[in-house]
C-alpha atoms as a PDB file:
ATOM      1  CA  UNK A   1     122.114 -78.916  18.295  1.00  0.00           C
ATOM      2  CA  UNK A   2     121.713 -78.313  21.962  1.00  0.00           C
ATOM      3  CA  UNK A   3     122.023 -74.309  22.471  1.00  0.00           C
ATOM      4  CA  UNK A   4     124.765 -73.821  25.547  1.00  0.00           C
ATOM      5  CA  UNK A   5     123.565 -71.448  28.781  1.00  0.00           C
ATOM      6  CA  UNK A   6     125.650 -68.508  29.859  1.00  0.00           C
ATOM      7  CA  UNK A   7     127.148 -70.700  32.845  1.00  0.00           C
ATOM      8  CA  UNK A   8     128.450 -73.203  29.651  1.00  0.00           C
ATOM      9  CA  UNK A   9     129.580 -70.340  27.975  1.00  0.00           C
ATOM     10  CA  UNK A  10     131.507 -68.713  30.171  1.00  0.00           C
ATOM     11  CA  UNK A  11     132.840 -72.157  31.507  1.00  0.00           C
ATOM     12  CA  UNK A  12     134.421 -72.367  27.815  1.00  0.00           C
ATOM     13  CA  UNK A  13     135.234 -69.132  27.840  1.00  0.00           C
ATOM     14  CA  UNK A  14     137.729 -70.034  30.724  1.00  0.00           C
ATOM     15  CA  UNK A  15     139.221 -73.110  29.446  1.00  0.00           C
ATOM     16  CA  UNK A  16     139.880 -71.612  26.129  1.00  0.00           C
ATOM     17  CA  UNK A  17     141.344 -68.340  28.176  1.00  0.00           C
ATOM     18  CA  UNK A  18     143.551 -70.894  30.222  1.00  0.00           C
ATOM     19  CA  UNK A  19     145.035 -72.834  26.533  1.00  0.00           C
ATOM     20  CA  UNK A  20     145.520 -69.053  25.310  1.00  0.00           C
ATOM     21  CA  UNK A  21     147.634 -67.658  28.099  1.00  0.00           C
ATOM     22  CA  UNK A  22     149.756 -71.334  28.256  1.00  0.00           C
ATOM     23  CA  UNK A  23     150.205 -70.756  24.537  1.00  0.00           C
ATOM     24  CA  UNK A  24     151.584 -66.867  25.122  1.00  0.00           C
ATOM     25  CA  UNK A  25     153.743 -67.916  27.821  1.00  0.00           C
ATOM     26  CA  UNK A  26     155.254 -70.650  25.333  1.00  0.00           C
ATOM     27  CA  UNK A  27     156.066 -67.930  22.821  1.00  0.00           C
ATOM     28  CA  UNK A  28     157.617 -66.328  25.785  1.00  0.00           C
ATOM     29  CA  UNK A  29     159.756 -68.900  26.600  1.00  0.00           C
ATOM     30  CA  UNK A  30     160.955 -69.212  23.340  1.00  0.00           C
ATOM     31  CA  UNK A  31     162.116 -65.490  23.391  1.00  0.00           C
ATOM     32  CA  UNK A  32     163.996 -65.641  26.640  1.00  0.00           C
ATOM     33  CA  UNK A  33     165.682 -68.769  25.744  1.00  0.00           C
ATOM     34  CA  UNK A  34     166.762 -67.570  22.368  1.00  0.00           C
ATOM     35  CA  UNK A  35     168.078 -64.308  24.499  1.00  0.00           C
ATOM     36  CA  UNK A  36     170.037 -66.646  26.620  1.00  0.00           C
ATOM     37  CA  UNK A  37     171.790 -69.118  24.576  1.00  0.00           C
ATOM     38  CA  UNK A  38     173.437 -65.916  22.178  1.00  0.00           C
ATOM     39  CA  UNK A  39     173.895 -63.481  24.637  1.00  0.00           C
ATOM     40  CA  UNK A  40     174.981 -65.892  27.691  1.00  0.00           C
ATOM     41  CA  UNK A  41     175.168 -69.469  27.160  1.00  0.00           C
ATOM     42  CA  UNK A  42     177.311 -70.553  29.574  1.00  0.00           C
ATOM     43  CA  UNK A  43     174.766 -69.736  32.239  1.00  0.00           C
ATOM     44  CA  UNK A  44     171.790 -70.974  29.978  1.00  0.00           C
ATOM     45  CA  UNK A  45     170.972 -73.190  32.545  1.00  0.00           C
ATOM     46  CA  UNK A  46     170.805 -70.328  35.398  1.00  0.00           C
ATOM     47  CA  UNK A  47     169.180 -68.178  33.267  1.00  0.00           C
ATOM     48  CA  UNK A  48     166.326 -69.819  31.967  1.00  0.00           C
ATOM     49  CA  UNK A  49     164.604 -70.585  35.541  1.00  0.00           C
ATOM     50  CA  UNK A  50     165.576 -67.349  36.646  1.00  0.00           C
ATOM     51  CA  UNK A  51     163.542 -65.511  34.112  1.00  0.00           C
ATOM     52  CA  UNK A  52     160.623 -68.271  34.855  1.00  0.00           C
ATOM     53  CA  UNK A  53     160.387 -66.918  38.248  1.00  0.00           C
ATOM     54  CA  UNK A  54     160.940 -63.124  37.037  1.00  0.00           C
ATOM     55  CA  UNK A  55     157.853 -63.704  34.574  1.00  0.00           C
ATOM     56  CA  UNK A  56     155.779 -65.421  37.118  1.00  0.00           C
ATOM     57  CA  UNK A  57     156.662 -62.358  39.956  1.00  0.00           C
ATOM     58  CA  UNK A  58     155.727 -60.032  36.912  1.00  0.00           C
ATOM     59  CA  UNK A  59     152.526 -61.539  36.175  1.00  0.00           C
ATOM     60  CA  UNK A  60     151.396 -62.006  40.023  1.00  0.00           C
ATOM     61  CA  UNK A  61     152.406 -58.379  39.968  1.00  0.00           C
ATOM     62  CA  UNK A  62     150.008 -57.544  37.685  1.00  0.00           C
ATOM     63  CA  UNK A  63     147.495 -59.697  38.949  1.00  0.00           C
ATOM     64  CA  UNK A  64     147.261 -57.643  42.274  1.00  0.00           C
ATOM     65  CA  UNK A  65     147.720 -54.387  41.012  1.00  0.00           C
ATOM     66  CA  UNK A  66     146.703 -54.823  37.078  1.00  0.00           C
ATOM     67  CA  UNK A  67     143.882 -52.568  37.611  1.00  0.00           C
ATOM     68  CA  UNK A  68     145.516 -49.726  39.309  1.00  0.00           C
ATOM     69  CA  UNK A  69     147.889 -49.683  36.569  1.00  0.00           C
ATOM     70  CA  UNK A  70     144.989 -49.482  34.443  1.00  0.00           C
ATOM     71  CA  UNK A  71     143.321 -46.826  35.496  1.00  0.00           C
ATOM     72  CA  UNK A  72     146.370 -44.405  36.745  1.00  0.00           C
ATOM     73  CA  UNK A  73     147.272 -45.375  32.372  1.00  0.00           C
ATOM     74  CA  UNK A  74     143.835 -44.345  31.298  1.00  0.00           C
ATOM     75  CA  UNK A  75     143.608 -40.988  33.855  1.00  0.00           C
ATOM     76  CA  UNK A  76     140.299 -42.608  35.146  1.00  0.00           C
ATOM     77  CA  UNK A  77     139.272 -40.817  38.364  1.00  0.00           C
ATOM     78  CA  UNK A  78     136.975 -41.555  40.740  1.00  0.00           C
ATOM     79  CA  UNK A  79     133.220 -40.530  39.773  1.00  0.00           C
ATOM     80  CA  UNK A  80     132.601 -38.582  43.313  1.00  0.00           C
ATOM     81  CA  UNK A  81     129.894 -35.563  43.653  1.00  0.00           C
ATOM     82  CA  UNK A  82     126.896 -35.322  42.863  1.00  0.00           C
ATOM     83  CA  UNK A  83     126.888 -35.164  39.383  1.00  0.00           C
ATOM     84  CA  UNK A  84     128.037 -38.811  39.049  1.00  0.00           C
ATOM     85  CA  UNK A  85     125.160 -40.289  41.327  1.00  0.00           C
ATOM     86  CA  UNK A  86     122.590 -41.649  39.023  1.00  0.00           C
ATOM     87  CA  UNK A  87     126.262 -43.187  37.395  1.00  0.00           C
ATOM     88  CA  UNK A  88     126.508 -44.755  40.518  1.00  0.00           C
ATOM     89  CA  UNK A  89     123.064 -45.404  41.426  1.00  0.00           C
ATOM     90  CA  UNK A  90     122.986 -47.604  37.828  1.00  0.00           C
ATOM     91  CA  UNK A  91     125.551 -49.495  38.337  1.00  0.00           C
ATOM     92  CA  UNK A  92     124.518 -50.497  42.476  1.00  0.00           C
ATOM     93  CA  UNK A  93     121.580 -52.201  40.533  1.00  0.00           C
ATOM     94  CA  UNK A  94     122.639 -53.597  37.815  1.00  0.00           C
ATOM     95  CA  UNK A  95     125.310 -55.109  40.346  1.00  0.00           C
ATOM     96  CA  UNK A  96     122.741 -56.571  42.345  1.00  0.00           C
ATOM     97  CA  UNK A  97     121.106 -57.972  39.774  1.00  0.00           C
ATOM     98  CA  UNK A  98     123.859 -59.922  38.736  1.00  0.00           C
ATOM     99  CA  UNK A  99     124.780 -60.735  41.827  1.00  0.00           C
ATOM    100  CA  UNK A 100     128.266 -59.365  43.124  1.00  0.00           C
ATOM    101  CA  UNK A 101     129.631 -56.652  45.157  1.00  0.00           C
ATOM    102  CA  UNK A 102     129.584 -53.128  43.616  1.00  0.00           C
ATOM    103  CA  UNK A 103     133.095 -52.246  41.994  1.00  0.00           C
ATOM    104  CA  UNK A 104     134.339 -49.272  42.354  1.00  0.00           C
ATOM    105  CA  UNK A 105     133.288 -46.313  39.563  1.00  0.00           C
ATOM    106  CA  UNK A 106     135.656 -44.025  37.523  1.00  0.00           C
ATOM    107  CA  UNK A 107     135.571 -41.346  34.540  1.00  0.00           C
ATOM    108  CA  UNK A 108     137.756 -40.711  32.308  1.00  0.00           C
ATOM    109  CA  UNK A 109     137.912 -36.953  30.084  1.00  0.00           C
ATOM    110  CA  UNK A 110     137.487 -37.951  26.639  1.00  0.00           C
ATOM    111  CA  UNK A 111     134.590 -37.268  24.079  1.00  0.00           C
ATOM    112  CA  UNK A 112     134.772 -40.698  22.709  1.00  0.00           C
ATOM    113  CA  UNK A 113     131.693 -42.692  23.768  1.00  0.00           C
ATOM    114  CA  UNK A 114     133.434 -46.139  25.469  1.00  0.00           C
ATOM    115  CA  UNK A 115     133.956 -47.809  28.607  1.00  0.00           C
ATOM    116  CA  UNK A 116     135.931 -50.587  30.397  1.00  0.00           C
ATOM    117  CA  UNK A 117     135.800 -53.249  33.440  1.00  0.00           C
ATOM    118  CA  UNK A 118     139.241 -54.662  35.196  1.00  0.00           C
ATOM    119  CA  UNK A 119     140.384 -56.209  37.974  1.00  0.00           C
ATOM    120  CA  UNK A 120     141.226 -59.972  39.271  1.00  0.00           C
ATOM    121  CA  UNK A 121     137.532 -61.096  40.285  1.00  0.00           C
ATOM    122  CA  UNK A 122     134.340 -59.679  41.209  1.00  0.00           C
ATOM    123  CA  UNK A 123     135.461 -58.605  45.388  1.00  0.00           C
ATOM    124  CA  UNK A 124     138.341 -56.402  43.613  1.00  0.00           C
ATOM    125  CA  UNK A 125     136.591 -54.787  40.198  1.00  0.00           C
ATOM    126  CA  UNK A 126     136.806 -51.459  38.646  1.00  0.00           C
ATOM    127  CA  UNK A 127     134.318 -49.855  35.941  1.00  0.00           C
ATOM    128  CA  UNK A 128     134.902 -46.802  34.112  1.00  0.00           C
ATOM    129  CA  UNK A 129     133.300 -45.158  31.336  1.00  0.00           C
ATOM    130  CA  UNK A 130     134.115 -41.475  29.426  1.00  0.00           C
ATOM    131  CA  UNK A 131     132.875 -38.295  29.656  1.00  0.00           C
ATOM    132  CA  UNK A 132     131.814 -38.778  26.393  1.00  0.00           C
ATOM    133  CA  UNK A 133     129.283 -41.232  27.349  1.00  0.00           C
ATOM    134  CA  UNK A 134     127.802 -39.716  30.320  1.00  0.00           C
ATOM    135  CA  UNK A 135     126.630 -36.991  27.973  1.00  0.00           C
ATOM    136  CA  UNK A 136     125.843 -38.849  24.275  1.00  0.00           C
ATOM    137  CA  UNK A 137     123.915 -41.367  25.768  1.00  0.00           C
ATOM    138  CA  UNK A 138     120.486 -41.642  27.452  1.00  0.00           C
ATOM    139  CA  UNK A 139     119.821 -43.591  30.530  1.00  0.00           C
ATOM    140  CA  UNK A 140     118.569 -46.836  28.682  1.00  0.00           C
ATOM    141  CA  UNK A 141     121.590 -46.655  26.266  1.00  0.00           C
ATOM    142  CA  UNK A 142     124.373 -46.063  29.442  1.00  0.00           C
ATOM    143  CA  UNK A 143     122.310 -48.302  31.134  1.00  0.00           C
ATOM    144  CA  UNK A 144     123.448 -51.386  28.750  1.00  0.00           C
ATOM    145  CA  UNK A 145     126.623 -50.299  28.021  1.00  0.00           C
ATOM    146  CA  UNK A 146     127.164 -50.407  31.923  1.00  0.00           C
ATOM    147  CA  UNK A 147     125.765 -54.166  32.150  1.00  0.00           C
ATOM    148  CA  UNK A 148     127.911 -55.101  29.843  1.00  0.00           C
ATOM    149  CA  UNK A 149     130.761 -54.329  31.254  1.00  0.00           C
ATOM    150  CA  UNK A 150     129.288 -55.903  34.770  1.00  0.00           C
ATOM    151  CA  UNK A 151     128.711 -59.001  32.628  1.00  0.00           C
ATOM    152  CA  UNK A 152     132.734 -59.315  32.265  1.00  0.00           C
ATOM    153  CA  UNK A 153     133.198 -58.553  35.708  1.00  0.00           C
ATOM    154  CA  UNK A 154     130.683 -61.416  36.722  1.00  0.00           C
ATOM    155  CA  UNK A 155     131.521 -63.704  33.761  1.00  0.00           C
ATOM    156  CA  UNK A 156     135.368 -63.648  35.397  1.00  0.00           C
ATOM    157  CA  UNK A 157     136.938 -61.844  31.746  1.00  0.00           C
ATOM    158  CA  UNK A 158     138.748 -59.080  33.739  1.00  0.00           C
ATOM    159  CA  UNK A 159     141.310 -61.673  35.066  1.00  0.00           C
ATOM    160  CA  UNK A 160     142.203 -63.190  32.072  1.00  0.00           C
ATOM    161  CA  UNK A 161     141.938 -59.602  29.679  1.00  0.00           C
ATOM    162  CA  UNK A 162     144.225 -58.244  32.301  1.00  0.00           C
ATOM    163  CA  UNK A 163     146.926 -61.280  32.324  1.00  0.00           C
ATOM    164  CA  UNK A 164     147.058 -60.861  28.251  1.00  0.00           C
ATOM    165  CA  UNK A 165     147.630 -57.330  27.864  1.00  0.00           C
ATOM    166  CA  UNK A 166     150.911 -58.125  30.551  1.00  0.00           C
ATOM    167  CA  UNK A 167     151.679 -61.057  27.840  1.00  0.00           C
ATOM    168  CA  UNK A 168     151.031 -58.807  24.907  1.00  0.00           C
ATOM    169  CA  UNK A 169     153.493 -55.759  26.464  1.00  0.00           C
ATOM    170  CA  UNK A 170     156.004 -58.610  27.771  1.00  0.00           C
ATOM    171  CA  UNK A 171     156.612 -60.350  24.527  1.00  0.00           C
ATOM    172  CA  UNK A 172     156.974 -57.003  23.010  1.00  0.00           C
ATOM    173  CA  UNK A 173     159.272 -55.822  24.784  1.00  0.00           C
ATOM    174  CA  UNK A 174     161.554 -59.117  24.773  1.00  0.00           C
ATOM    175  CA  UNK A 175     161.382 -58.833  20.833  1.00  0.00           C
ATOM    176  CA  UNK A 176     162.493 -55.691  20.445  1.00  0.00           C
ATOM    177  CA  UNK A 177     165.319 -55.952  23.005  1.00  0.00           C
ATOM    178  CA  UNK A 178     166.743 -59.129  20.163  1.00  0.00           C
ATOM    179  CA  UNK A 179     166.152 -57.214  17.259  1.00  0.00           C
ATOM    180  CA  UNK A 180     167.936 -53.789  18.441  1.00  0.00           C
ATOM    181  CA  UNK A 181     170.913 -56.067  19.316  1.00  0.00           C
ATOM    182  CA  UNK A 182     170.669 -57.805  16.298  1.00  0.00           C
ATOM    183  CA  UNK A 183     170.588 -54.385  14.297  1.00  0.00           C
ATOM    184  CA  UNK A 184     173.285 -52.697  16.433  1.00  0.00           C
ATOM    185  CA  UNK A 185     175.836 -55.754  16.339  1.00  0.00           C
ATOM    186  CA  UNK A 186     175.930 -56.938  19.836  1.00  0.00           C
ATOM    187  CA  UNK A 187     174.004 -60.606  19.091  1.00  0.00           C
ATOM    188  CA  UNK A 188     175.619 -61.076  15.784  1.00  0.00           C
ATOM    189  CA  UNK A 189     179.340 -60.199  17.190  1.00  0.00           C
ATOM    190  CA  UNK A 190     178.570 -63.027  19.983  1.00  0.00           C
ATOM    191  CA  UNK A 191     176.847 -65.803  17.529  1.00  0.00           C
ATOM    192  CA  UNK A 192     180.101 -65.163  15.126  1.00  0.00           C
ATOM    193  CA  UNK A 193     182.290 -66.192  18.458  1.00  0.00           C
ATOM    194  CA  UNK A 194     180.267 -69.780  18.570  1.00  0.00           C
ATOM    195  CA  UNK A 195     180.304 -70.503  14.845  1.00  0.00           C
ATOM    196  CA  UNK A 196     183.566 -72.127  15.020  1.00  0.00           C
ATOM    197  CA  UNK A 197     181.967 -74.218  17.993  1.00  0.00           C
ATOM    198  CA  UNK A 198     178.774 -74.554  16.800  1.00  0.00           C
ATOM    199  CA  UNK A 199     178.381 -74.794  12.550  1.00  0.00           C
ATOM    200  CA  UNK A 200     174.987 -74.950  11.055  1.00  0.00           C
ATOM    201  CA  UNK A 201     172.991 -75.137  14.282  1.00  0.00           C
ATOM    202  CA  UNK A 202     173.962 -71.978  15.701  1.00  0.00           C
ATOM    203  CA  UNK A 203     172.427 -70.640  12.553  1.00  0.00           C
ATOM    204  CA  UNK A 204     169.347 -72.429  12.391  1.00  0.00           C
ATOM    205  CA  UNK A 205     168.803 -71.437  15.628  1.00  0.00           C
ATOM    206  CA  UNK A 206     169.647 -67.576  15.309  1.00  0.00           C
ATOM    207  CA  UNK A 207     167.552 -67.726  12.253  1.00  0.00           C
ATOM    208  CA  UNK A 208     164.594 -69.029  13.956  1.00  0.00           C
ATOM    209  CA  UNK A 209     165.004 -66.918  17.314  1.00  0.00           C
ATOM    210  CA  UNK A 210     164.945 -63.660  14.924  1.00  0.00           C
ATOM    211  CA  UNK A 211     161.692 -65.504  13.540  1.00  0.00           C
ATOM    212  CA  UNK A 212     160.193 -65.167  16.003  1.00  0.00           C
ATOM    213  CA  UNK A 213     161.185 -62.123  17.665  1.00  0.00           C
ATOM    214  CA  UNK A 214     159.830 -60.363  14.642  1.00  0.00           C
ATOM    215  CA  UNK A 215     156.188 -62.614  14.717  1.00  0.00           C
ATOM    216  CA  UNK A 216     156.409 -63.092  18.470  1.00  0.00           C
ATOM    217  CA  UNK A 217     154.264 -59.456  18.385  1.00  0.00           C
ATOM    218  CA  UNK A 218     151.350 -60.652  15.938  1.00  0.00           C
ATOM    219  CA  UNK A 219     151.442 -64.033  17.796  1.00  0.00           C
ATOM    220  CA  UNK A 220     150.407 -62.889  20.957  1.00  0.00           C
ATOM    221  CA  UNK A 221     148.506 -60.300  19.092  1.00  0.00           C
ATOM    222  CA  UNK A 222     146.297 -63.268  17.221  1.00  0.00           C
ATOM    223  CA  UNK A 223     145.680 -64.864  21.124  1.00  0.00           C
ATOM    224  CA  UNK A 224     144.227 -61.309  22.374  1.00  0.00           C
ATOM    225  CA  UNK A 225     142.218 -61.434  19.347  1.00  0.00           C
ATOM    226  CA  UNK A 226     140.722 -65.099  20.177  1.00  0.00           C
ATOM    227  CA  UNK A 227     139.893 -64.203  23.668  1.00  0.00           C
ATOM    228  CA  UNK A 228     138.579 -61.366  23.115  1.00  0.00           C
ATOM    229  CA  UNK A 229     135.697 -61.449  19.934  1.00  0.00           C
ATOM    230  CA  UNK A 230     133.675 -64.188  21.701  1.00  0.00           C
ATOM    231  CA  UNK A 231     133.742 -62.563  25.474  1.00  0.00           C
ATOM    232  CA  UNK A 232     132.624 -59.700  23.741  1.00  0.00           C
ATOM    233  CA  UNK A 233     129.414 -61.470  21.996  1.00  0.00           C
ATOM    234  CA  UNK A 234     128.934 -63.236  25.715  1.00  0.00           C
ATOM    235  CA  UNK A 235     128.909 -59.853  27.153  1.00  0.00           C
ATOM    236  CA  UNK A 236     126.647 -57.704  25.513  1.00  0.00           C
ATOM    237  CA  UNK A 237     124.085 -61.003  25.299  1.00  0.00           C
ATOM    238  CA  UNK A 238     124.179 -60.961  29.505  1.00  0.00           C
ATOM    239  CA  UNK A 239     124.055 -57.545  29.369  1.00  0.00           C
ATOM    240  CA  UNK A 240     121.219 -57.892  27.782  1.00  0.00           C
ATOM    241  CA  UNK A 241     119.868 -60.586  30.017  1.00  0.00           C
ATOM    242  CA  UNK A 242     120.648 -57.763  32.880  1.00  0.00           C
ATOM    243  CA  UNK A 243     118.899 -55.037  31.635  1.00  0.00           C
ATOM    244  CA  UNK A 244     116.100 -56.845  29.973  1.00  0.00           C
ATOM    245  CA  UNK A 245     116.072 -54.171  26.995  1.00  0.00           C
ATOM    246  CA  UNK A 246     118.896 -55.385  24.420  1.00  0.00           C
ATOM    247  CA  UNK A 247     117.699 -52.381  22.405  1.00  0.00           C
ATOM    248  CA  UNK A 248     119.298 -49.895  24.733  1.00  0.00           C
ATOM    249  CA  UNK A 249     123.068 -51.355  24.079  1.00  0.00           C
ATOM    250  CA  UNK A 250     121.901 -51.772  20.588  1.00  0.00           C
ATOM    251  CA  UNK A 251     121.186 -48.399  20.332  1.00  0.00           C
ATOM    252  CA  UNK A 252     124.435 -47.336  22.331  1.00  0.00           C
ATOM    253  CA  UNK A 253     126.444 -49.347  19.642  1.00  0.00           C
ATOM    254  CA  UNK A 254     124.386 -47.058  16.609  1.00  0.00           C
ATOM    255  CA  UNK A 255     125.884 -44.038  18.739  1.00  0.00           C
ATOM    256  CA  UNK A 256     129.744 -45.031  18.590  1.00  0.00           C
ATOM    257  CA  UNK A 257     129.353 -46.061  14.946  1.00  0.00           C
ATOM    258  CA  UNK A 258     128.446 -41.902  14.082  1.00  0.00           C
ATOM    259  CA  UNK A 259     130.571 -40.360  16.997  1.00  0.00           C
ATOM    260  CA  UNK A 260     133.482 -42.102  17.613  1.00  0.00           C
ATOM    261  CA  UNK A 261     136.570 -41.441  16.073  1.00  0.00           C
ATOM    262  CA  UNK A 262     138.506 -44.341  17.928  1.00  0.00           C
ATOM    263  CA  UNK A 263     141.650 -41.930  18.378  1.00  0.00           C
ATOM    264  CA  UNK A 264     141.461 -42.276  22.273  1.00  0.00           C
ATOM    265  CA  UNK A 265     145.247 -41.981  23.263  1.00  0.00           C
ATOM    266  CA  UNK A 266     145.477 -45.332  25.192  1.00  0.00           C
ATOM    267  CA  UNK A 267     147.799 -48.228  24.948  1.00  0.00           C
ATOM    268  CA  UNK A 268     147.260 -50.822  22.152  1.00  0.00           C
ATOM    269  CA  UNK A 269     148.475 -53.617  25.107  1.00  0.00           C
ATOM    270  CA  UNK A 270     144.594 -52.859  26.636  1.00  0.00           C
ATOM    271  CA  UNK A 271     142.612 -51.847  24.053  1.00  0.00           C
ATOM    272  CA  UNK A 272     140.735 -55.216  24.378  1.00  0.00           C
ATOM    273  CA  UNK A 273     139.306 -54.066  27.607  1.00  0.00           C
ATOM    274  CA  UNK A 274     137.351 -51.250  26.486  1.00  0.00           C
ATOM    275  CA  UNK A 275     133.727 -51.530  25.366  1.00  0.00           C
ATOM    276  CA  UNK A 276     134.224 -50.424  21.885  1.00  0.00           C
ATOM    277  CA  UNK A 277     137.473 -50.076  19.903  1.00  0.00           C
ATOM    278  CA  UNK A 278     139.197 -46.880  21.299  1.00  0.00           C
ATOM    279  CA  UNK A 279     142.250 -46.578  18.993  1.00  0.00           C
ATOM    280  CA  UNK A 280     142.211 -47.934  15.098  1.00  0.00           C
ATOM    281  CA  UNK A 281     146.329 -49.314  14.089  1.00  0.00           C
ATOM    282  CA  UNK A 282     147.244 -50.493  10.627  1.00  0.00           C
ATOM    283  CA  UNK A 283     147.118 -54.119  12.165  1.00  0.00           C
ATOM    284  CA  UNK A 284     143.032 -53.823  13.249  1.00  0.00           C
ATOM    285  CA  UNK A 285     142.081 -55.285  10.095  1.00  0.00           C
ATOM    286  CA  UNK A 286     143.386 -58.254  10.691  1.00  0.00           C
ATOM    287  CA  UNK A 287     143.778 -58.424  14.552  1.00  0.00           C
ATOM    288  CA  UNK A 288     140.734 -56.435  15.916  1.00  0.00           C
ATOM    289  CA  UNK A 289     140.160 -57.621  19.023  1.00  0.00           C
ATOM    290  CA  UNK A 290     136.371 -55.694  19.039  1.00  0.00           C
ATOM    291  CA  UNK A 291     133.437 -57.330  16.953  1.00  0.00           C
ATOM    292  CA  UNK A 292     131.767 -55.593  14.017  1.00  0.00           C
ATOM    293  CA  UNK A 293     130.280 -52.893  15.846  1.00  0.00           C
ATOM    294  CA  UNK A 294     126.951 -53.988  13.189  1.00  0.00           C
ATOM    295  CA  UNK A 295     127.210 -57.447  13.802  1.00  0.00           C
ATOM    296  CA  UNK A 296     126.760 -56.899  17.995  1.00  0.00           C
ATOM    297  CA  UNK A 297     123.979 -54.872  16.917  1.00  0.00           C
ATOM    298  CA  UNK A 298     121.900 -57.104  14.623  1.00  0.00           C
ATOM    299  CA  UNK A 299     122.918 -59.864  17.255  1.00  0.00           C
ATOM    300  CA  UNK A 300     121.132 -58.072  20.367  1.00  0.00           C
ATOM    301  CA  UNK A 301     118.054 -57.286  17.398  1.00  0.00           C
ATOM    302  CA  UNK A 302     117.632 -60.473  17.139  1.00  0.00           C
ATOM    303  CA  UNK A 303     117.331 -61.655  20.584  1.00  0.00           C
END
């Protein structure tokens, strides 16, 4: 079987990103127009495109200022002085080697070893990294962690990790909004007005819009988990391909396995952006959005 190039890759990457995000936005949909029809039907039919064009303002929102909201969430600061030069020396060149404009450089205070990329394309990209890494980790080991994160700047993942966590955060919110009025009365008092109207389907439908409020969450959940595994594989391979020494990210990777504690007090909504895992949930067994830290490993031995 004919072995596909980065460019194919990442070309995949992007159609399978677009299916994703149509598929969140569906479940979405679902949730606002089960909010509508019990809480105001008779302006279903207002309702409905109005919160199409709220979503779509909230989501362009994000899309121009996603990465500020990033970085003011993670307390990333700019990595000024001299200190932070051969940070920003590394990163000029491994940005010119992959051919697109510096981003801008941050640090953030924690002794976890991890970093992240974000943004909406390569002319408006952020990188940050931790404390923690700038002193665990020698200059061939920072070196590929840093490339990989350039890789998702040039492979175009920053745009579509960014648009998901605003899915992820949306749809939660939206489901918890159903089931608090469902547990303190308000939905139930107004679907017990349109029984006499309605019969079994008002019922079907309540029972399926409470469905999926409570799996809307690990829905969108699952689709941050598909996008995320394979860019993550894609990335340390052209990180690789960047630093021509896969054995310096492999060796970066060995680090966070002993170190890390993955208690880094960051929002589970963009956890898929960082480099390595920086928070551990009860749902990360099944919905890790972060390879096998020893499966990225033995995959950059074995290039």
């Amino acid at each position: 079987m004919q072995r596909l190039s980065f460019q194919d890759e990442i070309a995949k990457n992007k159609r399978n990103s677009i299916l994703l995000i149509i598929s969140a936005a569906a479940v979405i949909v679902g949730l606002v127009y089960f909010f509508a029809y019990i809480f105001a039907p008779s302006y279903l039919l207002f309702i409905l495109p109005f919160s199409v064009i709220f979503v779509l303002i909230y989501i362009y929102g994000d899309y121009m200022y996603g990465d500020s909201i990033v970085l003011a969430a993670t307390h990333a600061k700019p990595a000024e002085g001299r200190e932070h030069q051969y940070l920003r020396d590394t990163v000029e060149g491994l940005s010119i080697a992959a051919g697109i404009p510096q981003p801008k450089i941050y640090v953030m205070q924690s002794d976890e070893i991890n970093a992240f990329a974000t943004g909406r394309d390569p002319q408006h990209a952020s990188v940050a990294v931790t404390t923690g890494a700038l002193n665990n980790l020698n200059r061939q080991e920072l070196e590929g962690v840093l490339a990989h994160e350039i890789s998702h700047v040039r492979n175009r993942d920053i745009l579509f990790a960014t648009l998901i966590a605003v899915v992820v955060g949306l749809a939660a919110i939206l489901s918890q909004i159903i089931l608090r009025s469902f547990l303190y009365g308000g939905a139930r008092g107004r679907s017990d007005e349109r029984r006499g109207g309605g019969g079994l389907p008002i019922v079907i439908i309540i029972i399926i819009g409470l469905i999926l409020a409570i799996v809307a969450p690990l829905l969108v959940r699952l689709i941050q988990f598909a996008m995320s595994r394979r860019r993550e594989y894609l990335a340390d391979a052209s990180g690789a391909e960047l630093t021509r020494y896969p054995e310096g990210l492999a060796s970066a990777l060995e680090k966070i396995m002993k170190k890390n504690q993955s208690n880094m007090d960051v929002s589970e909504a963009v956890s898929h952006l960082f480099f390595a895992d920086p928070r551990r949930t009860s749902l990360d067994s099944l919905f890790d959005t972060h390879p096998p830290l020893a499966e990225r490993i033995r995959k950059l031995r074995a290039m």
